[in-house]
N, C-alpha and C. Protein backbone atom coordinates (compact mmCIF):
# COMPACT_ATOMS: atom_id res chain seq x y z
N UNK A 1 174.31 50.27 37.94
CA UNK A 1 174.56 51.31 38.92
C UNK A 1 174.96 52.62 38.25
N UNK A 2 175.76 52.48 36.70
CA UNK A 2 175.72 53.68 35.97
C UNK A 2 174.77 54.40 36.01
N UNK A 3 174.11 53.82 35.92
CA UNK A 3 172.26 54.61 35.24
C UNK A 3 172.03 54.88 36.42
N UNK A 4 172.08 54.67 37.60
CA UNK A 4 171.28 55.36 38.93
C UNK A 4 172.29 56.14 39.27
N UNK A 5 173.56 56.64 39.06
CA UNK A 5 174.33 57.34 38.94
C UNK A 5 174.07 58.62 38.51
N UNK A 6 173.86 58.76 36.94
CA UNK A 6 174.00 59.56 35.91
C UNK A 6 172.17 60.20 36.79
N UNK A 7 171.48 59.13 37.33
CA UNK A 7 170.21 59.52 37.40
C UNK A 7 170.27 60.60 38.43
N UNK A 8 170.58 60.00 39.45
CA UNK A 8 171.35 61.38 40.62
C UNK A 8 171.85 62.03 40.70
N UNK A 9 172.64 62.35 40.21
CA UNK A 9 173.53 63.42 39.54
C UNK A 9 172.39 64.29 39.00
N UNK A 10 172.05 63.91 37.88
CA UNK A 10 170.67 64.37 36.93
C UNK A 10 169.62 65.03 38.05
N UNK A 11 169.30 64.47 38.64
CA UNK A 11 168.46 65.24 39.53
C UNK A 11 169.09 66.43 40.76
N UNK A 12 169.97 65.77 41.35
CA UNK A 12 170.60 67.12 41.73
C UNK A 12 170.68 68.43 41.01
N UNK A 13 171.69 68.13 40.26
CA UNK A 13 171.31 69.28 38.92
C UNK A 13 170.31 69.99 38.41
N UNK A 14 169.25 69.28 38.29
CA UNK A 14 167.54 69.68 38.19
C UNK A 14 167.04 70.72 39.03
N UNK A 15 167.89 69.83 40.50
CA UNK A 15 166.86 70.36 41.84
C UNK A 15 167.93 71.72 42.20
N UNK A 16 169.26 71.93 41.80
CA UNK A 16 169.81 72.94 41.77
C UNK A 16 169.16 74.11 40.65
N UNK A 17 168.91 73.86 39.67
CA UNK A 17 168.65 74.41 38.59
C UNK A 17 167.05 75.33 38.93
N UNK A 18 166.13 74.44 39.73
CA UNK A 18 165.27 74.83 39.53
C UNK A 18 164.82 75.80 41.29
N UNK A 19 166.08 75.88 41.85
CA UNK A 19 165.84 76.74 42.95
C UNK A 19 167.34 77.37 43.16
N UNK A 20 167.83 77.57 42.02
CA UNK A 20 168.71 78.75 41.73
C UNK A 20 168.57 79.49 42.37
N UNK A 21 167.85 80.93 42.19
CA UNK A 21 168.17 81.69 43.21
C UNK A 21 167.96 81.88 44.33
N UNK A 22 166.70 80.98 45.05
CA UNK A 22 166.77 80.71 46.38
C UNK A 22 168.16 80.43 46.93
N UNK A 23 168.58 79.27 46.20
CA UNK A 23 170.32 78.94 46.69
C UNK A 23 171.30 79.92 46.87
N UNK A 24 171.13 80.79 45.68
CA UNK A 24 172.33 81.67 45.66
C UNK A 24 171.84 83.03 46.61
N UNK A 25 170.58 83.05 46.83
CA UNK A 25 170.59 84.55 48.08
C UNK A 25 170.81 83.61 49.19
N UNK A 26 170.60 82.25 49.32
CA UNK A 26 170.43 82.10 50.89
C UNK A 26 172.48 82.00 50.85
N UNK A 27 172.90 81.57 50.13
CA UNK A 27 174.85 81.91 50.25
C UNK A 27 174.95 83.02 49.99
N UNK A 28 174.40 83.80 49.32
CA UNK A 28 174.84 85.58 49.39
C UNK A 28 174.71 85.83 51.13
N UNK A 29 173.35 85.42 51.82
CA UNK A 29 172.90 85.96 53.09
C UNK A 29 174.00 85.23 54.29
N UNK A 30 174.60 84.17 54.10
CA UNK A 30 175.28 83.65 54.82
C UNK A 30 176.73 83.71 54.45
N UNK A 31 177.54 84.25 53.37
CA UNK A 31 178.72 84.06 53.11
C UNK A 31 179.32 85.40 52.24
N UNK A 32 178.21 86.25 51.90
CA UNK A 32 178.58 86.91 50.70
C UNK A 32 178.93 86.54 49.41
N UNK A 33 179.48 86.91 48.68
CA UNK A 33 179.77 87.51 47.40
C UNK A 33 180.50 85.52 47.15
N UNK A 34 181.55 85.40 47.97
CA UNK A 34 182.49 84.90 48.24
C UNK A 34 182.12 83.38 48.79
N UNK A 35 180.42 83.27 48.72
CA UNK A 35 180.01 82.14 48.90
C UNK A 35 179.08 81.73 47.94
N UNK A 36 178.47 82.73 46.98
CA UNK A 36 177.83 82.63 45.97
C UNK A 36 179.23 81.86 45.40
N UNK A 37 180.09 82.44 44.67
CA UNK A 37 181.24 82.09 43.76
C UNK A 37 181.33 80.55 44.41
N UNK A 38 181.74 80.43 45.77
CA UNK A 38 181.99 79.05 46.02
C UNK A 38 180.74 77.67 45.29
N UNK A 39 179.62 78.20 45.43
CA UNK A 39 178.58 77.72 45.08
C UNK A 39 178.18 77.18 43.68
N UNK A 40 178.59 78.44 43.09
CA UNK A 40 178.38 78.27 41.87
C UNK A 40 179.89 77.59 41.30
N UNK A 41 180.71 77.57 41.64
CA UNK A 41 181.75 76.64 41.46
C UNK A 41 181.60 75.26 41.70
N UNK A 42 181.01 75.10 42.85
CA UNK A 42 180.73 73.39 42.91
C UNK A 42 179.43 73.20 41.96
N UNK A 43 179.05 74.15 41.55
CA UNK A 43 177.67 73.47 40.58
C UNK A 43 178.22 73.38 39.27
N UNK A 44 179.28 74.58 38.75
CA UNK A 44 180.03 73.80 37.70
C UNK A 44 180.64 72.56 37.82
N UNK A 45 181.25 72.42 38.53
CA UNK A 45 182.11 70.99 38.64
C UNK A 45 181.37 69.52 38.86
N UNK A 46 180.20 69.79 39.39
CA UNK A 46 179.17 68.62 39.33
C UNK A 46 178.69 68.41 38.37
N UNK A 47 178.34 69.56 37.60
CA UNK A 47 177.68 69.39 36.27
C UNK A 47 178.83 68.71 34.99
N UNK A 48 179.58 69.36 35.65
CA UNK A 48 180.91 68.92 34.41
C UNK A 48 181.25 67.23 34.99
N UNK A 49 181.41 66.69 36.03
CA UNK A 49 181.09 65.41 36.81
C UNK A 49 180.31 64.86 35.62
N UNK A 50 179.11 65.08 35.93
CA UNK A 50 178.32 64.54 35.17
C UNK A 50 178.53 64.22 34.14
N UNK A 51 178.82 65.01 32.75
CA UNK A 51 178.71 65.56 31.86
C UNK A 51 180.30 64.19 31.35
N UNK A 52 181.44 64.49 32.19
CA UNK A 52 182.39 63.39 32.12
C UNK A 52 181.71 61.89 31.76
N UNK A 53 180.96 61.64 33.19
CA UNK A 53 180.52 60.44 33.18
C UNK A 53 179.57 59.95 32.06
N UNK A 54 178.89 60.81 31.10
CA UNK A 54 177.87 60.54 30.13
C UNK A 54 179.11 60.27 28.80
N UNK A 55 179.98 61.10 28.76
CA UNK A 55 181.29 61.00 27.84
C UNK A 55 182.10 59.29 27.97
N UNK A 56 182.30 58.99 29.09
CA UNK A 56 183.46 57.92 29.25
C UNK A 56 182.74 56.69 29.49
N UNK A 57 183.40 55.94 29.06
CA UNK A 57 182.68 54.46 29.21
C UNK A 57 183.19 53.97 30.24
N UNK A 58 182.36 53.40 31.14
CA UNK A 58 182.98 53.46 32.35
C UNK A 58 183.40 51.84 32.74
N UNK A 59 184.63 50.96 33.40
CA UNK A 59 184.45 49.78 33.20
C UNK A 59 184.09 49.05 34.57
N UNK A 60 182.65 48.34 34.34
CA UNK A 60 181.58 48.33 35.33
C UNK A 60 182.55 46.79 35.54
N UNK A 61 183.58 46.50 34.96
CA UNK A 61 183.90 45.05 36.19
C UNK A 61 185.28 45.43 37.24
N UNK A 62 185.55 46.62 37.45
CA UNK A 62 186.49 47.07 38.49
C UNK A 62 185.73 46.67 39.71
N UNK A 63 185.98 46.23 40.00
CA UNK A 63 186.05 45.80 41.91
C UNK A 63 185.43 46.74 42.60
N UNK A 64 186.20 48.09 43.05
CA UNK A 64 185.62 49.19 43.01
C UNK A 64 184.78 49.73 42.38
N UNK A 65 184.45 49.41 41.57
CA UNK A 65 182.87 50.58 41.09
C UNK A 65 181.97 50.58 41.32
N UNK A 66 181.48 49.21 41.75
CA UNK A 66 179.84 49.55 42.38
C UNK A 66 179.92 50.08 44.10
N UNK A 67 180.65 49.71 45.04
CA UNK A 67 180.91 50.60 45.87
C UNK A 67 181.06 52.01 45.95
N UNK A 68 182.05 52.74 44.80
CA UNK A 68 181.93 53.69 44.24
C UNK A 68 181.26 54.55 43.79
N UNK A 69 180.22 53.58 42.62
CA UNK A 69 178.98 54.60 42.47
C UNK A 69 177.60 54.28 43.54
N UNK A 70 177.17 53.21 44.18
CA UNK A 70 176.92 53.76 45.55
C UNK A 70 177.27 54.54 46.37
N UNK A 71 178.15 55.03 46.89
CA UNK A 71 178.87 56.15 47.59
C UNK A 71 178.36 57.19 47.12
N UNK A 72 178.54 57.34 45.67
CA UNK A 72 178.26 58.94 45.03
C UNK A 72 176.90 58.61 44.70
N UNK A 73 175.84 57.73 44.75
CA UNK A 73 174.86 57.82 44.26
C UNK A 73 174.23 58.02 46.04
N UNK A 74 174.30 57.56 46.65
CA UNK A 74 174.04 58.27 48.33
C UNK A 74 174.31 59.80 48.44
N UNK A 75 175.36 60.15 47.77
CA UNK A 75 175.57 61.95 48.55
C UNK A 75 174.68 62.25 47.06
N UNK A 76 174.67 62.17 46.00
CA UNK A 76 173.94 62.65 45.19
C UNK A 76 172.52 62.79 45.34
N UNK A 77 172.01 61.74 46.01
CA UNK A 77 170.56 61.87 46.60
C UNK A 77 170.75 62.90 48.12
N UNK A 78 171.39 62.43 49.20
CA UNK A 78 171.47 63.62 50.06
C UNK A 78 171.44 64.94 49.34
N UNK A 79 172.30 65.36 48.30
CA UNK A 79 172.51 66.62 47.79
C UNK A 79 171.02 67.24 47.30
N UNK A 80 170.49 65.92 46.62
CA UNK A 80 168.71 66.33 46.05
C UNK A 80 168.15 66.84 47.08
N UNK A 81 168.02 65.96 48.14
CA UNK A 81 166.92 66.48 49.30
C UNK A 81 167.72 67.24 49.87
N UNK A 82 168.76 68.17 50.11
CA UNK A 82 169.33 69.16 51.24
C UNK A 82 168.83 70.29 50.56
N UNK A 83 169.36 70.16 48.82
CA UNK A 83 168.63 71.41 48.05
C UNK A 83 166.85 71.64 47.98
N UNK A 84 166.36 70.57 47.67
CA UNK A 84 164.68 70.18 48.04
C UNK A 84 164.59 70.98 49.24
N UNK A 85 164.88 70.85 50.48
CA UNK A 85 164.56 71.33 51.78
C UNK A 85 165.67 72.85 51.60
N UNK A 86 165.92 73.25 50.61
CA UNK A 86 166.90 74.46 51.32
C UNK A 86 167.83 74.68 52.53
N UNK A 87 168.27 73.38 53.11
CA UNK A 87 169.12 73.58 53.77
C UNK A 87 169.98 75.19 54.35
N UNK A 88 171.23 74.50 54.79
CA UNK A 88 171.97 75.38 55.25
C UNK A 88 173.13 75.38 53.92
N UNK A 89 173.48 75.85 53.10
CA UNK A 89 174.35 76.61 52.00
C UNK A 89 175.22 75.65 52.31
N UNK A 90 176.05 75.76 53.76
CA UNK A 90 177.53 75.03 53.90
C UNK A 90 176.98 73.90 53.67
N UNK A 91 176.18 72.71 54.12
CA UNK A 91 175.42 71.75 53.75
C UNK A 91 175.93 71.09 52.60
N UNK A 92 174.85 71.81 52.06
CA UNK A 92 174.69 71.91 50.13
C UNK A 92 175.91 71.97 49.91
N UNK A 93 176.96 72.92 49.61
CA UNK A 93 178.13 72.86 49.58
C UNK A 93 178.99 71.67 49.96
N UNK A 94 179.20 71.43 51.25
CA UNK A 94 179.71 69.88 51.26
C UNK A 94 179.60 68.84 50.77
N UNK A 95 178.17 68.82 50.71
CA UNK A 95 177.57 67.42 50.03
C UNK A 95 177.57 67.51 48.52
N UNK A 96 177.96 69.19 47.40
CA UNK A 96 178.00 68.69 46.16
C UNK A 96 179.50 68.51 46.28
N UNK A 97 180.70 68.72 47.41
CA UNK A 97 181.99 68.08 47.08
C UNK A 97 182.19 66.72 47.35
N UNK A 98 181.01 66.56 48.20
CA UNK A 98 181.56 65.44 48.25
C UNK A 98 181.08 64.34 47.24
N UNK A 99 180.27 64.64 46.39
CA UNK A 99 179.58 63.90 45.48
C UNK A 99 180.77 64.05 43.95
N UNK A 100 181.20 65.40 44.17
CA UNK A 100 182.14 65.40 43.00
C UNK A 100 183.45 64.80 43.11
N UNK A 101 184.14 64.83 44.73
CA UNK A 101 185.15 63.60 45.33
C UNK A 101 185.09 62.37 44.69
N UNK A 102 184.07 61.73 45.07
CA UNK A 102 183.43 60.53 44.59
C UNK A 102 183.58 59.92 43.29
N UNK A 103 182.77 61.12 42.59
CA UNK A 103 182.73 60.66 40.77
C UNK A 103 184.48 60.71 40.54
N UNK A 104 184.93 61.67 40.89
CA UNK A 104 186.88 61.98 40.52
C UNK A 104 187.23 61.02 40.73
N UNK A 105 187.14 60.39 42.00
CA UNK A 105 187.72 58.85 42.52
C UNK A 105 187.39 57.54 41.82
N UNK A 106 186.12 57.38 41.06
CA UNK A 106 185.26 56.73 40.42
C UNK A 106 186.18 56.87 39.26
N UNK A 107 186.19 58.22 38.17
CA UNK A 107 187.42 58.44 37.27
C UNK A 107 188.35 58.00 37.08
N UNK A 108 189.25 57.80 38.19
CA UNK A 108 190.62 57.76 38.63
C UNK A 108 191.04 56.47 38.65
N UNK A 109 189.96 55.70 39.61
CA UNK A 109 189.83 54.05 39.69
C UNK A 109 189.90 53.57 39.13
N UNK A 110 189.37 53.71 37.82
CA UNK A 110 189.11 53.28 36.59
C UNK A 110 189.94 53.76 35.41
N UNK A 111 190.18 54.73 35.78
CA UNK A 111 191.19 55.14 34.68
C UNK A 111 190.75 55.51 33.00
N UNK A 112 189.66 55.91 33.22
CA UNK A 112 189.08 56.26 32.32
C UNK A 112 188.96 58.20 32.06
C-alpha cells in the first residue's frame, strides 16, 4: 500500500505540476493574491508529504496503516482527478489538506 501511496501522491504532484498555471489564475480569479499563496502552500506541503514518506521507513505492521494509507491514497486520487477536471480551487484546496492530514496522521501513527 506504500507504493500506491507514494504512487498518488506522485501523480497528484504531476497533475499539479503540469497545469500550474491554469490552477493558480483560476485561485487568483476566485480568491486573489491570498488564494494563490494558500495554494501554493498546500502544494508545498504535499510535496514535502511526499518527499517525507520516500525518506522514512514506514512500519507496514501497525494496525493502522493500511487503513491509513487507503484513506490518503483515496483523497490523493480525488485530488488527481479534481486537478485533471480543473475543478473549483476551494475543492483542490481541501482535498490537497486533506491528503496532507492523512500522510501527518500516517507519520504520527507510526512514529516515524
Amino acid at each position: 500500500m506504500q507504493q500506491e501511496l507514494k504512487k498518488s501522491l506522485s501523480a497528484a504532484i504531476a497533475q499539479f505540476n503540469s497545469k500550474r498555471s491554469q490552477l493558480l489564475q483560476a485561485a487568483f480569479q476566485s480568491g486573489g493574491q491570498d488564494a494563490v499563496e494558500k495554494l501554493e502552500q498546500e502544494y508545498d506541503v504535499l510535496r514535502d508529504a511526499y518527499f517525507e514518506i520516500l525518506q522514512r521507513e514506514l512500519d507496514e505492521n501497525n494496525h493502522l496503516y493500511k487503513q491509513l494509507t487507503d484513506q490518503a491514497k483515496t483523497e490523493a486520487d480525488n485530488l488527481t482527478k479534481s486537478i485533471k477536471q480543473l475543478n473549483n480551487i476551494n475543492d483542490i484546496i481541501n482535498l490537497a489538506t486533506s491528503v496532507i492530514n492523512l500522510v501527518g496522521r500516517i507519520l504520527i501513527v507510526l512514529g516515524v
